[in-house]
Protein backbone atom coordinates (compact mmCIF):
# COMPACT_ATOMS: atom_id res chain seq x y z
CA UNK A 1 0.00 0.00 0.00
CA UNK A 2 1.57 3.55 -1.12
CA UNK A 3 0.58 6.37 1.09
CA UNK A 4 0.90 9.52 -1.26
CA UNK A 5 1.12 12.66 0.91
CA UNK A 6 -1.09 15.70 0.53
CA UNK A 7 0.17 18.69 1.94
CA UNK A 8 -1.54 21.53 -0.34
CA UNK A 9 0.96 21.43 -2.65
CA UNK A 10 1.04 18.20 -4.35
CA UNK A 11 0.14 16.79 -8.01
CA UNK A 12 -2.03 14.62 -6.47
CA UNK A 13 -4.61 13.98 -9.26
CA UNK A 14 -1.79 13.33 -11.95
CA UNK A 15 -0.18 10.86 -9.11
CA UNK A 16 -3.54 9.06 -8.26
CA UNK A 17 -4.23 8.54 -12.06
CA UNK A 18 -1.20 7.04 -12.68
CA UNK A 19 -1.13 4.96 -9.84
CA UNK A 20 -5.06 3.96 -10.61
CA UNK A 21 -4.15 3.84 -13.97
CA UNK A 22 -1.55 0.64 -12.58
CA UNK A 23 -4.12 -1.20 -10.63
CA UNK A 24 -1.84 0.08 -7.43
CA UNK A 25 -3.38 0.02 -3.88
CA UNK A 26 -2.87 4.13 -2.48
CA UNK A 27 -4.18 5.89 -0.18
CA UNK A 28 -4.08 9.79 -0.06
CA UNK A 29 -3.29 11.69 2.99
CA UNK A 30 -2.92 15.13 5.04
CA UNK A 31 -2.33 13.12 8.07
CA UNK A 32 1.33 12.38 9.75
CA UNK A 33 -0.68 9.28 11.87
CA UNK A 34 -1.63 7.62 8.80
CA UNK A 35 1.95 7.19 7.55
CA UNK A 36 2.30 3.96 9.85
CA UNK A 37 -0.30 1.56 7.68
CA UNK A 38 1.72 2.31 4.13
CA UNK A 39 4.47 0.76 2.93
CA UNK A 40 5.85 2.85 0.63
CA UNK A 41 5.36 6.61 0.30
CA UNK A 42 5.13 9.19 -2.56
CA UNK A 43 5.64 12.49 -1.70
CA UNK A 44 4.69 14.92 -4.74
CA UNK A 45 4.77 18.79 -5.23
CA UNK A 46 4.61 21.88 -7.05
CA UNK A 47 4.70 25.05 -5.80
CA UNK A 48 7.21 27.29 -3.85
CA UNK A 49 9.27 25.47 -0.86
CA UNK A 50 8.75 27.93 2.08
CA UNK A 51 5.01 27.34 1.69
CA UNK A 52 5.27 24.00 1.34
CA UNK A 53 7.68 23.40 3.86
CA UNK A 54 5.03 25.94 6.28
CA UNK A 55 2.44 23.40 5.18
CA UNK A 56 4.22 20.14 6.25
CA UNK A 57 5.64 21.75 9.68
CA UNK A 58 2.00 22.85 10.75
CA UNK A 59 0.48 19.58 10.13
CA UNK A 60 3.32 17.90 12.01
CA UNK A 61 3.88 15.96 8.56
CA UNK A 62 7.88 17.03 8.24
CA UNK A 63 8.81 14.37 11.13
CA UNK A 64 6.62 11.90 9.88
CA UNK A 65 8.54 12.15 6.93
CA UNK A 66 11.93 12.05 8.14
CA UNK A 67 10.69 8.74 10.68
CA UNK A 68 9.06 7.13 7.48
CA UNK A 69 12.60 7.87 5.31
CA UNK A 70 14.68 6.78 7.97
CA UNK A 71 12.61 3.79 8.70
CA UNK A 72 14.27 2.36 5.49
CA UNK A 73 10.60 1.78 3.40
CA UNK A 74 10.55 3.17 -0.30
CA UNK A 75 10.34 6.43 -0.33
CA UNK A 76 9.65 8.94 -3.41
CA UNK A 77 10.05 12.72 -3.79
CA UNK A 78 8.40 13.91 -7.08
CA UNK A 79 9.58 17.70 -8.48
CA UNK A 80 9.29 19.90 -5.49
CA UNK A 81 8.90 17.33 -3.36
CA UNK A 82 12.15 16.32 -4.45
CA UNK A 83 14.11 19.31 -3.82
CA UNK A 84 12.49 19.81 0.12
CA UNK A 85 13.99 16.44 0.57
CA UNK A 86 17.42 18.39 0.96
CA UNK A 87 18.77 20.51 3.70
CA UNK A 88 18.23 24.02 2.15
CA UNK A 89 16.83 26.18 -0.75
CA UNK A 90 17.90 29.09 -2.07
CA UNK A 91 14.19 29.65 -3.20
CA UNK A 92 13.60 32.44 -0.37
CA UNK A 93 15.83 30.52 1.70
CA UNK A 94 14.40 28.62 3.07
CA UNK A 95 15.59 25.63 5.50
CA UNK A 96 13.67 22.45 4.31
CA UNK A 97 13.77 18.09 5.42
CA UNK A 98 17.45 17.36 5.37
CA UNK A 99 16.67 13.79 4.46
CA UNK A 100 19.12 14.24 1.48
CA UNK A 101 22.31 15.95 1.88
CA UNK A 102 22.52 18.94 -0.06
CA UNK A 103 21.04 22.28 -1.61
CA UNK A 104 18.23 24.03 -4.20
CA UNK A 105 19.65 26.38 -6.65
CA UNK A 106 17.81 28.93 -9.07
CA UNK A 107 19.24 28.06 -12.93
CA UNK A 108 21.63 31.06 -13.81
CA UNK A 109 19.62 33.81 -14.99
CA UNK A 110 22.41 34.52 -18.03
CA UNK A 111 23.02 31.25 -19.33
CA UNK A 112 20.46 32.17 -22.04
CA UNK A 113 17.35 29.49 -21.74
CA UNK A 114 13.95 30.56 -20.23
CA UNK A 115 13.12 29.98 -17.05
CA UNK A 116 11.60 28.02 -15.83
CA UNK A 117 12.02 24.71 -17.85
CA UNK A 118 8.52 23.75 -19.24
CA UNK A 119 8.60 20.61 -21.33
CA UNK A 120 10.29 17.47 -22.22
CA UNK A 121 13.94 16.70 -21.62
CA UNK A 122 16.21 13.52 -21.54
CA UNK A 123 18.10 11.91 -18.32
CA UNK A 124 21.10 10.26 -18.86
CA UNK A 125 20.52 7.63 -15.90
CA UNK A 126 23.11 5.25 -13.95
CA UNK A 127 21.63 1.45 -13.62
CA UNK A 128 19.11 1.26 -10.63
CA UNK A 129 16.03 -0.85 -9.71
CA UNK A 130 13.85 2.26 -10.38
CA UNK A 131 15.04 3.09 -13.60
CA UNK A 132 15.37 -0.36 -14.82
CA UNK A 133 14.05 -1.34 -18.92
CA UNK A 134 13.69 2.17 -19.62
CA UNK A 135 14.52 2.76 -23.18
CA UNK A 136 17.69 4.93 -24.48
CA UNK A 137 16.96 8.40 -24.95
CA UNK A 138 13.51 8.77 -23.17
CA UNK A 139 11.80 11.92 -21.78
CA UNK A 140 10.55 13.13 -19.48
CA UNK A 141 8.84 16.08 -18.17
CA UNK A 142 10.24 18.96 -16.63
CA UNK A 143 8.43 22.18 -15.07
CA UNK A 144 10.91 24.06 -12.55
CA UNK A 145 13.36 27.20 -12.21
CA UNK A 146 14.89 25.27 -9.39
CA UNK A 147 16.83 22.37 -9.19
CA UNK A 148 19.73 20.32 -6.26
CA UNK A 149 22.34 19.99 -6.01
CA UNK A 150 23.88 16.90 -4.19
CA UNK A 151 26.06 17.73 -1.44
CA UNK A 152 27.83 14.30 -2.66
CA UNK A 153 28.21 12.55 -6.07
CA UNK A 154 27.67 9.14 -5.25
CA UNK A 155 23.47 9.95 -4.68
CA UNK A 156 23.52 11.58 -8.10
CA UNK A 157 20.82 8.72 -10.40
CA UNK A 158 20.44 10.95 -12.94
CA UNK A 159 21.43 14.07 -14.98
CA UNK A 160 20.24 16.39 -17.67
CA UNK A 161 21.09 19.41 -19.42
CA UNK A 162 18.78 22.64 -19.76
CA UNK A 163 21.51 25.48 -20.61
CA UNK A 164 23.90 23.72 -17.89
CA UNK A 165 24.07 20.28 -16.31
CA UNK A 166 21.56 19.69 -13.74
CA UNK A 167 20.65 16.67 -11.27
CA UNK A 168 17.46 15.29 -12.43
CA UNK A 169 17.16 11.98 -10.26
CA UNK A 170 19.09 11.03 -6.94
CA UNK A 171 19.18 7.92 -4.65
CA UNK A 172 19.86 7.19 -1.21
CA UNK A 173 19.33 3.64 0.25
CA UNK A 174 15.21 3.79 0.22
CA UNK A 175 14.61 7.07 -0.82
CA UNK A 176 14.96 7.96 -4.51
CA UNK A 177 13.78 11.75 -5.82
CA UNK A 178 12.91 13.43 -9.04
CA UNK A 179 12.57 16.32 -11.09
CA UNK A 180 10.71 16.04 -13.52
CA UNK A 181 7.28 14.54 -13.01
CA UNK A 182 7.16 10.57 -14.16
CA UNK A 183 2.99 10.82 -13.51
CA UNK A 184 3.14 13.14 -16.57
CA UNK A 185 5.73 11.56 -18.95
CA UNK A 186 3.83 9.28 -20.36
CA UNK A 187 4.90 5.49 -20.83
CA UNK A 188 8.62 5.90 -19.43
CA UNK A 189 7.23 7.60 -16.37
CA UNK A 190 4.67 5.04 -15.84
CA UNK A 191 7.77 2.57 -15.94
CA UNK A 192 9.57 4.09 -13.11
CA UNK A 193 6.13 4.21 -11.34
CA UNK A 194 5.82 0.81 -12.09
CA UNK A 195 9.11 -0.19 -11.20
CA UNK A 196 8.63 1.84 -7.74
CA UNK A 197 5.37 -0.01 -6.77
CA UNK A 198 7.50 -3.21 -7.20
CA UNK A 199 10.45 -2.33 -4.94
C-alpha cells in the first residue's frame, strides 16, 4: 500500500491517475498518523518550498517524513517534493527536510534558456532498480526554475542538461527523488512508477 502525501501542494490527481491507472493500492493523505499503515510513500509537489515546507511543519507531517525515510521503506520525492527532501533552498531561503544531503539552486539567470524549464527533456541515468528497462533516450517532463544539487556525487541517479548540467534523479538507500514529473511523462514515467510499486 503507497501512502501519497497531501500537503496543499502536491500533483495529487496526476499521481492518483497514474497509480489507478496501474491497478496500485494508495491511499491519499494530510495526516502524519496515517503514515504507519503504508508501505511505501510518494511524496509529490509543485509550488514554492517555504510554503510547502510551512504546510508540512503545521500539520506535524515534516517528522513523519523524516521517521518514514529513515525507517528504510521506499520512499519517493516527485519535483518539489524532491528538492524539500534536501537541507536548504535558495528559493527564499528557506531551511527544508534534510533527508538528502545537499542544496536548491535557481538556474543562472544569463546562461540564455527561459526559465523556468517547461517541457520534455532527456536523463542520462546510472543502472538502478527504479530506472530499470527504460529505453535509451527517453523523456521526461520537466516544469521548474529550481533544481539540487547533491552535497555528494555518489546519490547523483540521474542528470540532464537545460543550458547547464543539472541533477534530475538522486538515490539514497530507500529514498529515490525526481525532477521532472514521471505521472506526466507518459509510458517511461509510468515505468519508473511501475518499477517503484514493485520495490
Amino acid at each position: 500500500m503507497i501512502g501519497v502525501i497531501d500537503y496543499d501542494a502536491g500533483n495529487l490527481t496526476s499521481v492518483s491517475t497514474a497509480l489507478r491507472y496501474l491497478g496500485c493500492d494508495f491511499f491519499v493523505t494530510p495526516r502524519p498518523e496515517e503514515l504507519s499503515r503504508a508501505d511505501k510513500v510518494i511524496f509529490p509537489g509543485v509550488g514554492e518550498a517555504v510554503q510547502a515546507m510551512g504546510n508540512l511543519r503545521k500539520s506535524g507531517m515534516d517528522g513523519a517524513l523524516k521517521e518514514f525515510a529513515a525507517g528504510g521503506k521506499p520512499f519517493l520525492g516527485i519535483c518539489l517534493g524532491s528538492q524539500i527532501l534536501f537541507d536548504h533552498s535558495e528559493e527564499r531561503d528557506v531551511a527544508c527536510l534534510g533527508i538528502l544531503p545537499g542544496r536548491v539552486v535557481r538556474f543562472p539567470s544569463d546562461m540564455g534558456m527561459k526559465i523556468p524549464q517547461i517541457g520534455w527533456n532527456t536523463v542520462d541515468f546510472r543502472e538502478d532498480p527504479l530506472v530499470a528497462g527504460l529505453p535509451d533516450e527517453a523523456s521526461f517532463y520537466f516544469v521548474h526554475s529550481y533544481y539540487v544539487q547533491p552535497a555528494t556525487e555518489d546519490i547523483v541517479l540521474g542528470r540532464s542538461e537545460y543550458g547547464i548540467p543539472f541533477t534530475a534523479a538522486v538515490r539514497r538507500d530507500n529514498v529515490w527523488a525526481t525532477q521532472f514529473h514521471p505521472e506526466k511523462s507518459g509510458k517511461p514515467g509510468l515505468a519508473i512508477l511501475r518499477n517503484f510499486i514493485g520495490l
